[in-house]
C-alpha atoms as a PDB file:
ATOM      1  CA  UNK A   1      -0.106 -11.677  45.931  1.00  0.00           C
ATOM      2  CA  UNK A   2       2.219  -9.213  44.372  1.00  0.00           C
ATOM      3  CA  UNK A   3       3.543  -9.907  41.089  1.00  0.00           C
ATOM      4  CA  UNK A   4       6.934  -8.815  39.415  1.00  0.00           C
ATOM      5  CA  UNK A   5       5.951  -8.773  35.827  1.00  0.00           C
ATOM      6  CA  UNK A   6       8.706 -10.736  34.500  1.00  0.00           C
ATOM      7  CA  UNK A   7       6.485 -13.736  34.598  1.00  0.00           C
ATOM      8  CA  UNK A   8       6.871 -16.329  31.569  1.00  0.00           C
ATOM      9  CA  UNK A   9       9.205 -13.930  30.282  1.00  0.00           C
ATOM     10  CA  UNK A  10      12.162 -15.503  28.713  1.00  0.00           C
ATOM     11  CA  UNK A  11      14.889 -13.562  28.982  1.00  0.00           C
ATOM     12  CA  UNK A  12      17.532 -16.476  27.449  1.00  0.00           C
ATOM     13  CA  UNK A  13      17.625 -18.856  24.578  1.00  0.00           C
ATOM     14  CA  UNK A  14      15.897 -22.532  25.293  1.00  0.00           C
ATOM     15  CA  UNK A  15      18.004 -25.041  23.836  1.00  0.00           C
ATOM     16  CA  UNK A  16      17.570 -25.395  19.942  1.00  0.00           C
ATOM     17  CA  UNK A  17      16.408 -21.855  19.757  1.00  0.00           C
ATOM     18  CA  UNK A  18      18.750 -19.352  18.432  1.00  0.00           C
ATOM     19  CA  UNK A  19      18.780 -15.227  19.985  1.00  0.00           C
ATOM     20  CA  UNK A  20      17.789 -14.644  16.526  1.00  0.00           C
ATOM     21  CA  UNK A  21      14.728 -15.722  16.700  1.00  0.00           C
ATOM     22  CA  UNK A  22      14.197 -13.194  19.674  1.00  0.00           C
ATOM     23  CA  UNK A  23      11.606 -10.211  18.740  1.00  0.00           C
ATOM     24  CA  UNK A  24      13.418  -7.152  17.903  1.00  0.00           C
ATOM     25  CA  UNK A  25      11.976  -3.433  17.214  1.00  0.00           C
ATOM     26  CA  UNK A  26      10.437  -2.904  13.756  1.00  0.00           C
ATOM     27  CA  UNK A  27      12.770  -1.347  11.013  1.00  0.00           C
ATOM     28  CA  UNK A  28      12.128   2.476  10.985  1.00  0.00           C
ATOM     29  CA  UNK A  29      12.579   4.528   7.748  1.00  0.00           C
ATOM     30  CA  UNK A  30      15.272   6.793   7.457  1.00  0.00           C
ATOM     31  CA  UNK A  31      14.199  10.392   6.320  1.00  0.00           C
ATOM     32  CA  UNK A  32      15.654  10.164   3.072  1.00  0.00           C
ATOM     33  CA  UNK A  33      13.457   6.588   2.145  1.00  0.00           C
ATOM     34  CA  UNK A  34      10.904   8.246   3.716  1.00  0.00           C
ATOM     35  CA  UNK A  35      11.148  11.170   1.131  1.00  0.00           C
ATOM     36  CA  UNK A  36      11.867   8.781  -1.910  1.00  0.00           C
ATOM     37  CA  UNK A  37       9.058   6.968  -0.615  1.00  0.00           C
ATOM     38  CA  UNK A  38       6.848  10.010  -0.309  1.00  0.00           C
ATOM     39  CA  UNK A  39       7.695  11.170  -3.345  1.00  0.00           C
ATOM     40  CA  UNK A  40       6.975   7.797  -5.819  1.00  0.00           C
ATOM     41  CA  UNK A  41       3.836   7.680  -3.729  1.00  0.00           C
ATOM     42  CA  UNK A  42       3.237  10.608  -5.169  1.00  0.00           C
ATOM     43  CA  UNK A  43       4.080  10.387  -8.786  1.00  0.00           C
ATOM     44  CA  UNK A  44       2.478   7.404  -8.971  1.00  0.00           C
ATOM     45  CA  UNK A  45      -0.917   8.696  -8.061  1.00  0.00           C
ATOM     46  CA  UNK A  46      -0.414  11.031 -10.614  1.00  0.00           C
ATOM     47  CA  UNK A  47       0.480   9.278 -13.209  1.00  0.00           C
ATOM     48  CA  UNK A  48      -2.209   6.633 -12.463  1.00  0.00           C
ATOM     49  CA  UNK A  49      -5.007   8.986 -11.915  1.00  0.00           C
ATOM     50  CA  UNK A  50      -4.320  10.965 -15.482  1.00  0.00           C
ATOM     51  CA  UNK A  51      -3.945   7.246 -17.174  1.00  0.00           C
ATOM     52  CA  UNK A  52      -7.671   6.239 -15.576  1.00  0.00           C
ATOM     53  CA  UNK A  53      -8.857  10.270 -16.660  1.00  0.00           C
ATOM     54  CA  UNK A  54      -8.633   9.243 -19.803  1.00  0.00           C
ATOM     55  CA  UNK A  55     -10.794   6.014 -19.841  1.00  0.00           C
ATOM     56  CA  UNK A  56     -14.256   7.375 -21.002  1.00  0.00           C
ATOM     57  CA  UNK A  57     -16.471   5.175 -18.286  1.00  0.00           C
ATOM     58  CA  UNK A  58     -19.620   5.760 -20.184  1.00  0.00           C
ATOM     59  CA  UNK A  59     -18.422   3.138 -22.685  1.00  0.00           C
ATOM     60  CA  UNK A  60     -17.226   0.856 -20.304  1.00  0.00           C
ATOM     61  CA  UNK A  61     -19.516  -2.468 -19.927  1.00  0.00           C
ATOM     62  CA  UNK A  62     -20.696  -2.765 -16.025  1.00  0.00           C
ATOM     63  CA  UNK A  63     -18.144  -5.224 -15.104  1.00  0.00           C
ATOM     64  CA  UNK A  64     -15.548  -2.887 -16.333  1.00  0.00           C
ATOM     65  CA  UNK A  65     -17.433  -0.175 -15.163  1.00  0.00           C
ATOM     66  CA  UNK A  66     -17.166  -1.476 -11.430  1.00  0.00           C
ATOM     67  CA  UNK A  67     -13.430  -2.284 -11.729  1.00  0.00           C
ATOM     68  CA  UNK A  68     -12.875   1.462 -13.168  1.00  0.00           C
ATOM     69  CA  UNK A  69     -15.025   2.588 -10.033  1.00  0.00           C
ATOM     70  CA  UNK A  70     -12.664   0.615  -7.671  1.00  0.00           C
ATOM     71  CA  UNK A  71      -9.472   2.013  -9.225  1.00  0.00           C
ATOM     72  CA  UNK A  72     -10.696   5.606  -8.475  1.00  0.00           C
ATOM     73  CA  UNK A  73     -11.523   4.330  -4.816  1.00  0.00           C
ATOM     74  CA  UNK A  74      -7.777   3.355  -4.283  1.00  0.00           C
ATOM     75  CA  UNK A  75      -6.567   6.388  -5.458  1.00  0.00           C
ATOM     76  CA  UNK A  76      -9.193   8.718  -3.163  1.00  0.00           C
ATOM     77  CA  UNK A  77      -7.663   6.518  -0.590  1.00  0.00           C
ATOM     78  CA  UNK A  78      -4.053   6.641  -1.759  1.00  0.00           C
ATOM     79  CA  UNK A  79      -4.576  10.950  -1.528  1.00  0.00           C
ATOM     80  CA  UNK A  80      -5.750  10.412   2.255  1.00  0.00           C
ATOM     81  CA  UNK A  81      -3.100   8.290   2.959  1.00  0.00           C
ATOM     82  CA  UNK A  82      -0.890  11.182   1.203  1.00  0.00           C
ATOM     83  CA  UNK A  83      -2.275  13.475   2.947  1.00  0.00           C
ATOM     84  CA  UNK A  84      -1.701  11.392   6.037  1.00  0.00           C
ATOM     85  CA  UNK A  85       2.022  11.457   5.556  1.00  0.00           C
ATOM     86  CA  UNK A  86       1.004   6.910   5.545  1.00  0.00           C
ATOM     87  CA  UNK A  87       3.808   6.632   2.356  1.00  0.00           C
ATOM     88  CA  UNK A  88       3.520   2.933   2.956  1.00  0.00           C
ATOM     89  CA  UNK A  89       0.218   2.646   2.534  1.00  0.00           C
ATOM     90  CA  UNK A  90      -0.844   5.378  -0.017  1.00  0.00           C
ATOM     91  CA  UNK A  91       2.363   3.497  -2.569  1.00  0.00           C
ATOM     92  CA  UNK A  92      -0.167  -0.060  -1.435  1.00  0.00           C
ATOM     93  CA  UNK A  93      -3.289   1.732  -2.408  1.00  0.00           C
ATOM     94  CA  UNK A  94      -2.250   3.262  -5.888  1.00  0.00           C
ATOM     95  CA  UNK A  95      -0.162  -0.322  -6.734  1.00  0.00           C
ATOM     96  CA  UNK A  96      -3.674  -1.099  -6.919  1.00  0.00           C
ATOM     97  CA  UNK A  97      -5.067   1.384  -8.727  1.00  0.00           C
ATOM     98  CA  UNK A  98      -2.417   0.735 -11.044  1.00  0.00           C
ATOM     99  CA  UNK A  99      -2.918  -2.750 -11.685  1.00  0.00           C
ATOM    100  CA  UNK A 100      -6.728  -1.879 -11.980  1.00  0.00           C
ATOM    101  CA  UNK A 101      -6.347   0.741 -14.636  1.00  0.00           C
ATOM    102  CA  UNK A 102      -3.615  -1.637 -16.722  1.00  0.00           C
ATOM    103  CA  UNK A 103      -6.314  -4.198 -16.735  1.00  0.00           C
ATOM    104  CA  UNK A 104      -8.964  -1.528 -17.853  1.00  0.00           C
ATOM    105  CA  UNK A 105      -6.570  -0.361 -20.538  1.00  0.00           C
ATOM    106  CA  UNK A 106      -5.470  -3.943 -21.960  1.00  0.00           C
ATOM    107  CA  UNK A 107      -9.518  -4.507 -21.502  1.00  0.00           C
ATOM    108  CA  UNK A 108     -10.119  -1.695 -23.894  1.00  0.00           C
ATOM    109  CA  UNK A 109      -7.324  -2.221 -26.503  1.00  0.00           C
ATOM    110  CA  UNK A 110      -8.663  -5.806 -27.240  1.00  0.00           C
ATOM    111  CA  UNK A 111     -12.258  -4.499 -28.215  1.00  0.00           C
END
């Protein structure tokens, strides 16, 4: 039995559906986002890993200890997604970091 390959595909709206709803390619960056992208990535790693530099961990209690250990995780990860050229996901990883080392910061200001 030979097959064409065009079976169950649906090449026209059913009724009620719109060609909207249709899949279409994913969005690709242009270079410039990609560069502005690239380039808050990076800033942001930087800024974030000096910020967490300065948190002496010896004096943190374990629980903050642990959260302090997973901040500097995201941003190893962020550099190897940097490193990469994955913008997307190194800006994700150090977001992270960043909200991690706020926390440790507004931990250690109420002490």
């Amino acid at each position: 039995m030979r097959c064409s390959g065009t079976a169950g595909a649906n090449t026209q709206p059913t009724e009620g559906q719109s060609p909207s709803t249709e899949t279409k390619p994913a969005a690709v960056a242009t270079l410039g986002e990609q560069g502005d992208l690239q380039i808050r990535s990076e800033q942001l790693v930087s800024v974030t890993s000096t910020k967490l530099g300065r948190i002496d961990r010896s004096k943190l209690k374990p629980d903050s200890a642990a959260v302090y250990d997973q901040a500097n995780s995201f941003i190893e990860d962020a550099r190897k997604a940097l490193h990469n050229k994955d913008y997307p996901a190194a800006e994700g990883l150090v977001r992270k970091a960043s909200v991690l080392e706020a926390k440790l910061e507004a931990d250690s200001a109420t002490r």
